[in-house]
Protein backbone atom coordinates (compact mmCIF):
# COMPACT_ATOMS: atom_id res chain seq x y z
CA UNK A 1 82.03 87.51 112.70
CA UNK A 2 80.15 90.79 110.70
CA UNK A 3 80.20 93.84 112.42
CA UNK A 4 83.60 93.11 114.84
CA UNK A 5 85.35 93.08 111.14
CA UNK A 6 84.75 96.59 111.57
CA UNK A 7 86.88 97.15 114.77
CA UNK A 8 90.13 97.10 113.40
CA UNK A 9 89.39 99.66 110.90
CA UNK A 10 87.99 102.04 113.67
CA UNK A 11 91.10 101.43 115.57
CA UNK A 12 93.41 102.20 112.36
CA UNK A 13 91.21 105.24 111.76
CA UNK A 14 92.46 106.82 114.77
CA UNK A 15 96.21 107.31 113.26
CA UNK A 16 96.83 110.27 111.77
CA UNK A 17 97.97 109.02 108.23
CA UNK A 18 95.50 106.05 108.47
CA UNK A 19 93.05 106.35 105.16
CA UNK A 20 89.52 107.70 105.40
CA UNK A 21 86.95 105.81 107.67
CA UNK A 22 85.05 104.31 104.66
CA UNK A 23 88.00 103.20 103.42
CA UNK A 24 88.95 101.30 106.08
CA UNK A 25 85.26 99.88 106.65
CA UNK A 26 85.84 98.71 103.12
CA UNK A 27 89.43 97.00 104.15
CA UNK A 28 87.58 95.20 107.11
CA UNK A 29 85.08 93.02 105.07
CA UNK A 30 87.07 92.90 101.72
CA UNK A 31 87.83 89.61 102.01
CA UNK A 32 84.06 88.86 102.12
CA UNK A 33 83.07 91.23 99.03
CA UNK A 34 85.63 89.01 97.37
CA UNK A 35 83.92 86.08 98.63
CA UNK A 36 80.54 86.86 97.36
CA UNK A 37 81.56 87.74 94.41
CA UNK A 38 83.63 84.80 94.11
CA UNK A 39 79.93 82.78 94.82
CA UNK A 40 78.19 84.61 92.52
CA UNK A 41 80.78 83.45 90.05
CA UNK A 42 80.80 80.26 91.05
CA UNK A 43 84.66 79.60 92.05
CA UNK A 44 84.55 79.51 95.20
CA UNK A 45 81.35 77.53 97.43
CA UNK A 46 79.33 77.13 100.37
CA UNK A 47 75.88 75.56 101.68
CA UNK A 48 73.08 75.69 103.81
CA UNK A 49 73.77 73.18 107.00
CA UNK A 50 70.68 74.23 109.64
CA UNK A 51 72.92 73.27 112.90
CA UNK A 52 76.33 73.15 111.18
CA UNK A 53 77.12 75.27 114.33
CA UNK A 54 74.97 77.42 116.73
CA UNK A 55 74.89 80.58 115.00
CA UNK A 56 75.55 80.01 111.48
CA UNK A 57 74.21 77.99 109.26
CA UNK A 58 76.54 78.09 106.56
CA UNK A 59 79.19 75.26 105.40
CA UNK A 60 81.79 76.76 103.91
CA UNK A 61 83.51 74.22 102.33
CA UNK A 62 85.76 75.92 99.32
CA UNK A 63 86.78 80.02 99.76
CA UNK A 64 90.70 79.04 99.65
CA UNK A 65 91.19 82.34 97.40
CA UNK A 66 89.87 84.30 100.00
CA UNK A 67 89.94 82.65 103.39
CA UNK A 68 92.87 81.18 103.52
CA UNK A 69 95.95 82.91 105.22
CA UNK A 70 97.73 83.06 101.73
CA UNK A 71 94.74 84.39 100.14
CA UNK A 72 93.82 86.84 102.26
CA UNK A 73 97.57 88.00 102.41
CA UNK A 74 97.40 88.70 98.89
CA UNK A 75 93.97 90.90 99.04
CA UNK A 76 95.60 92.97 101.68
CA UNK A 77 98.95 93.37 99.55
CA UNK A 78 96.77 94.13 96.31
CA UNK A 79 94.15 96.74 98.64
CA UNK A 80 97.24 98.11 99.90
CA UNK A 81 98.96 98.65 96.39
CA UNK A 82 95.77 100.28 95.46
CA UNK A 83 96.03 103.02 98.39
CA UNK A 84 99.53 103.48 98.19
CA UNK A 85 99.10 104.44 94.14
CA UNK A 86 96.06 106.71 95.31
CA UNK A 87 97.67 108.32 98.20
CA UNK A 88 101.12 107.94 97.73
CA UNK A 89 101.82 107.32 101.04
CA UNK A 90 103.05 103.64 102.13
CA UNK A 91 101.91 104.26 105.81
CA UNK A 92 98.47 104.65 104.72
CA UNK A 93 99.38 101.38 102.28
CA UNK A 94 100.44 99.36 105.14
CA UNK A 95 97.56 100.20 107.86
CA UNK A 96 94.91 99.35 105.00
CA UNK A 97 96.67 96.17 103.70
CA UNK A 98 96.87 94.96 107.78
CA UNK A 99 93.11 96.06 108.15
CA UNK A 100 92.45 93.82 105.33
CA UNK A 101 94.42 91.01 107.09
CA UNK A 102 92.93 91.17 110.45
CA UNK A 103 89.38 89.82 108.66
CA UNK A 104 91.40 86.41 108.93
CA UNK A 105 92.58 86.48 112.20
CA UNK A 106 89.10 87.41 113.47
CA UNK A 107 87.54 84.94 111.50
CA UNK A 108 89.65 82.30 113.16
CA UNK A 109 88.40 82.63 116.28
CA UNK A 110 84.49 82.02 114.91
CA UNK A 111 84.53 79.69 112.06
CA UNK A 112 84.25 76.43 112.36
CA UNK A 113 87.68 74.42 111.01
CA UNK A 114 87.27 75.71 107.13
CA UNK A 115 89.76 78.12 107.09
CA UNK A 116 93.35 77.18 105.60
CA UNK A 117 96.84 78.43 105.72
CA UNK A 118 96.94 78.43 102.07
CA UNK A 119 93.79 76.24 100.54
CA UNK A 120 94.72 72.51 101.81
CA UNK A 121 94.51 71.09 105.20
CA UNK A 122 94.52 71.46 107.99
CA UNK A 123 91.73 73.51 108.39
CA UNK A 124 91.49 75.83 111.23
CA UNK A 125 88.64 77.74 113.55
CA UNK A 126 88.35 77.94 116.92
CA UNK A 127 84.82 77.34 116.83
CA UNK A 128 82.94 80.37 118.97
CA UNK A 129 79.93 80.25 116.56
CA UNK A 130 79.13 77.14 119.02
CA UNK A 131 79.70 78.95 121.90
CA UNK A 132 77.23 82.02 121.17
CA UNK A 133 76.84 83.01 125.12
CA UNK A 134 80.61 83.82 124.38
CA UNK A 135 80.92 84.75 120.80
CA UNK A 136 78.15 87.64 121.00
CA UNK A 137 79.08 89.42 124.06
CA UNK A 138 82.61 89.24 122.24
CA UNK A 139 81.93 90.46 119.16
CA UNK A 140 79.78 93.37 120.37
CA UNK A 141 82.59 94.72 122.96
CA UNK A 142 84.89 94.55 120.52
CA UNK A 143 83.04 96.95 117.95
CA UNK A 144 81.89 98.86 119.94
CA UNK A 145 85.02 99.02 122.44
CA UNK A 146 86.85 100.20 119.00
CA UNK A 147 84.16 102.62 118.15
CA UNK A 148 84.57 103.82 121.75
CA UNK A 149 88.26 104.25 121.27
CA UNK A 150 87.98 105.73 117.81
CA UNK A 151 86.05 108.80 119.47
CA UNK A 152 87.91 109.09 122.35
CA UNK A 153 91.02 110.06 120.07
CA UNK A 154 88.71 112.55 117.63
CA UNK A 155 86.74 115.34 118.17
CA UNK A 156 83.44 114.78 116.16
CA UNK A 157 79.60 115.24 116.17
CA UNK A 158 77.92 112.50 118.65
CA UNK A 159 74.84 112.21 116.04
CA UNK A 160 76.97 109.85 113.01
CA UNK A 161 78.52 107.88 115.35
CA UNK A 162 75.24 107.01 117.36
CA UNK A 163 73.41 106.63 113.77
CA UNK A 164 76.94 104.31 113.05
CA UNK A 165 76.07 102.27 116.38
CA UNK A 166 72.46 101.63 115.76
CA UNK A 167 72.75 100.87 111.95
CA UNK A 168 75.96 98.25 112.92
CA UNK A 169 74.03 96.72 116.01
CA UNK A 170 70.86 96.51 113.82
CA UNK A 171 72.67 94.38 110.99
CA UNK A 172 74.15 92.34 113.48
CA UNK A 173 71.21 91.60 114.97
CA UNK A 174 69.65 90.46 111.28
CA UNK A 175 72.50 88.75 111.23
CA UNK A 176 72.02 86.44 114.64
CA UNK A 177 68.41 86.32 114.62
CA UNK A 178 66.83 87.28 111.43
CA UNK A 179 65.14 84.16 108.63
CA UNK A 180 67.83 82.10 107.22
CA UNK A 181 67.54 81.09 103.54
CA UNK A 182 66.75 77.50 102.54
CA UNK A 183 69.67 77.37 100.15
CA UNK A 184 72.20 79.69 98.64
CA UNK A 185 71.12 81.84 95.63
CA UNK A 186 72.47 84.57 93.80
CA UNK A 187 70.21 86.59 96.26
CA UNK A 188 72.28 85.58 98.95
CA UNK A 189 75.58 87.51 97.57
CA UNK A 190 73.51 90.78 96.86
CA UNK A 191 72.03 90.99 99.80
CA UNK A 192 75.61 90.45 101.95
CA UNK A 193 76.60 93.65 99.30
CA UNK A 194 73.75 95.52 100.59
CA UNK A 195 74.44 94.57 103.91
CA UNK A 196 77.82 95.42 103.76
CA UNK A 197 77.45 98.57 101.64
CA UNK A 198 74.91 100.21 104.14
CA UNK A 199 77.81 99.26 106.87
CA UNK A 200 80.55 100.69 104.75
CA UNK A 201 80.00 103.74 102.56
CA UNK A 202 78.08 106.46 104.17
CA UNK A 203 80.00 106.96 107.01
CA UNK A 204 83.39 108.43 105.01
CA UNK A 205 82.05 112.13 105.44
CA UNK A 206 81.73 111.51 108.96
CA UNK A 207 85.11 110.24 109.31
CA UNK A 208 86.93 112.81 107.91
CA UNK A 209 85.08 115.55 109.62
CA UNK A 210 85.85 113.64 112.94
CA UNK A 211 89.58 113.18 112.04
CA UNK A 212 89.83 117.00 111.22
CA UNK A 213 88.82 117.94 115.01
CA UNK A 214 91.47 115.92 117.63
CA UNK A 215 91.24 116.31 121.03
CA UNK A 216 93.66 118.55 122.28
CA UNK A 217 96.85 117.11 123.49
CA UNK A 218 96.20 114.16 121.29
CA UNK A 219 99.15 113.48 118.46
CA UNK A 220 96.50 113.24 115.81
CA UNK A 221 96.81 116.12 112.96
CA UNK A 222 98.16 119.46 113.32
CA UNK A 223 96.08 122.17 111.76
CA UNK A 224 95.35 122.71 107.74
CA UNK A 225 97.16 125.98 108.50
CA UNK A 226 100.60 123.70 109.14
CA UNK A 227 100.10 122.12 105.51
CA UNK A 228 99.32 125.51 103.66
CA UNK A 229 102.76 126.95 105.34
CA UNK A 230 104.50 124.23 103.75
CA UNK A 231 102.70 124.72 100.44
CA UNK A 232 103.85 128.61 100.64
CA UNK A 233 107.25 128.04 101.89
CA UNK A 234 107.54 125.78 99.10
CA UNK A 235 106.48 128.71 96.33
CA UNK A 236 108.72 130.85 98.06
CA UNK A 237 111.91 128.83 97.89
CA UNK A 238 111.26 127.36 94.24
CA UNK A 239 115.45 126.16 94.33
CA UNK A 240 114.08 123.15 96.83
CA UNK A 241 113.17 120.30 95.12
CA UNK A 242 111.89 118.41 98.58
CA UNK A 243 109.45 120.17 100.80
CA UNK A 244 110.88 122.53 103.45
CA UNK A 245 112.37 120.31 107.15
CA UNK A 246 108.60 119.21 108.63
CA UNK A 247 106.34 119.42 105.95
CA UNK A 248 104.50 116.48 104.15
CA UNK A 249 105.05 114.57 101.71
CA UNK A 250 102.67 115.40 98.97
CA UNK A 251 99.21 113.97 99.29
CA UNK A 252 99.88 113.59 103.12
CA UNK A 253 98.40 115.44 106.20
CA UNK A 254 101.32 115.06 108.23
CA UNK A 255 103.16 117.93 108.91
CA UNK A 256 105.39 118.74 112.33
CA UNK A 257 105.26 122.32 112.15
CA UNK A 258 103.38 123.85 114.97
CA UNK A 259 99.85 125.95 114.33
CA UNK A 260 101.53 129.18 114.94
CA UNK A 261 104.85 128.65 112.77
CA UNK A 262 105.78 131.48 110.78
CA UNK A 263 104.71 131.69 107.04
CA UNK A 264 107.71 133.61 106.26
């Protein structure tokens, strides 16, 4: 599983509190950043197996800090912390920490049996790497699907989310069918950062611009005029301590008030 890890983050991008796109691209593969860097460091491990399974040649034999259950629990509770001290806002806290937490649940239904509940056996995987006629068809609908659904509920330019498309379905596609390395080098952890830094961090822009234009009827987010209303009502009434019945809290987007409330 690479670019399907991105599906529940396009998914989570559609709520209106969620954090911003690149964010949440980040939350997706975490797990795996912490892997590789893990590798490079040399706690945790893995191999070069040519046929270990169909479509990946990799044994990974030790990653219980990141791939087990427990570990991955704990990089979505410490991702989450991180968001919630940034933003403030545990909603935002909770969708990135279960973005994070999906990468295990996905990854179950690939890997081979080396993923744990907490780093002992059993080990667990469904196996779908060996099944690729079913694994690939799968993990394309499933990004894509999501990217579907994540511009069905915004408003955005066409042009990102086609460059999006074609730069996830062309790392996937390195992925499947590109040259496999002989063994597993330092090289191999920078180039999965590369990989999943060209995925990740230029699409942010494009997110928020998209999030900023809902379609109509949708209960995305109400107007920036809604959240300067609030700010002014607030000035105006400097006795409240809490903002006025509807606004947001602070560092939030939320706000009830309808686009043509009344700044007085």
């Amino acid at each position: 599983m690479f670019i399907g890890h991105f599906a529940p983050a396009l998914a989570a991008a559609t709520h209106p509190r969620a954090p911003k796109l690149a964010m949440l691209f980040v939350a997706g593969q975490l797990v795996d950043w912490g892997f590789f860097a893990l590798l490079l460091a040399g706690a945790e491990k893995m191999r070069v197996v040519p046929g270990i399974t169909a479509t990946n040649p990799m044994d990974l034999y030790h990653m219980s800090y990141t791939h087990s259950l427990l570990g991955c629990a704990l990089w979505a509770l410490g991702f989450a912390a991180l968001v919630w001290l940034a933003q403030r806002d545990r909603v935002a806290a909770g969708i990135a920490g279960t973005v994070v937490l999906s990468h295990w649940l996905l990854d179950l239904l690939v890997h081979r049996p080396d993923l744990t509940l907490a780093g002992a056996p059993p080990k667990l995987g469904l196996g779908l790497w060996d099944r690729p006629w079913i694994e690939m068809p799968f993990e394309l609908a499933l990004t894509f699907g999501a990217l579907w659904f994540y511009l069905g509920r915004t408003r955005g330019p066409m042009l990102p989310a086609i460059v999006l498309a074609a730069v996830l379905l062309a790392l996937q596609l390195v992925n499947w069918f590109g040259p496999v390395a002989s063994e597993v080098t330092p090289a191999t952890s920078y180039l999965a950062f590369f990989a999943y830094g060209v995925a990740s961090l230029p699409h942010g822009g494009w997110g928020r611009l998209a999030r900023s234009r809902p379609r109509r009827g949708s209960p995305a987010l109400a107007p920036p005029l809604c959240a300067r209303a609030c700010q002014i009502r607030a000035l105006r009434s400097p006795q409240i301590s809490s903002p006025p019945t509807g606004c947001p809290r602070k560092n939030t987007p939320v706000c009830s008030m309808r686009s043509g409330a009344s700044l007085t």
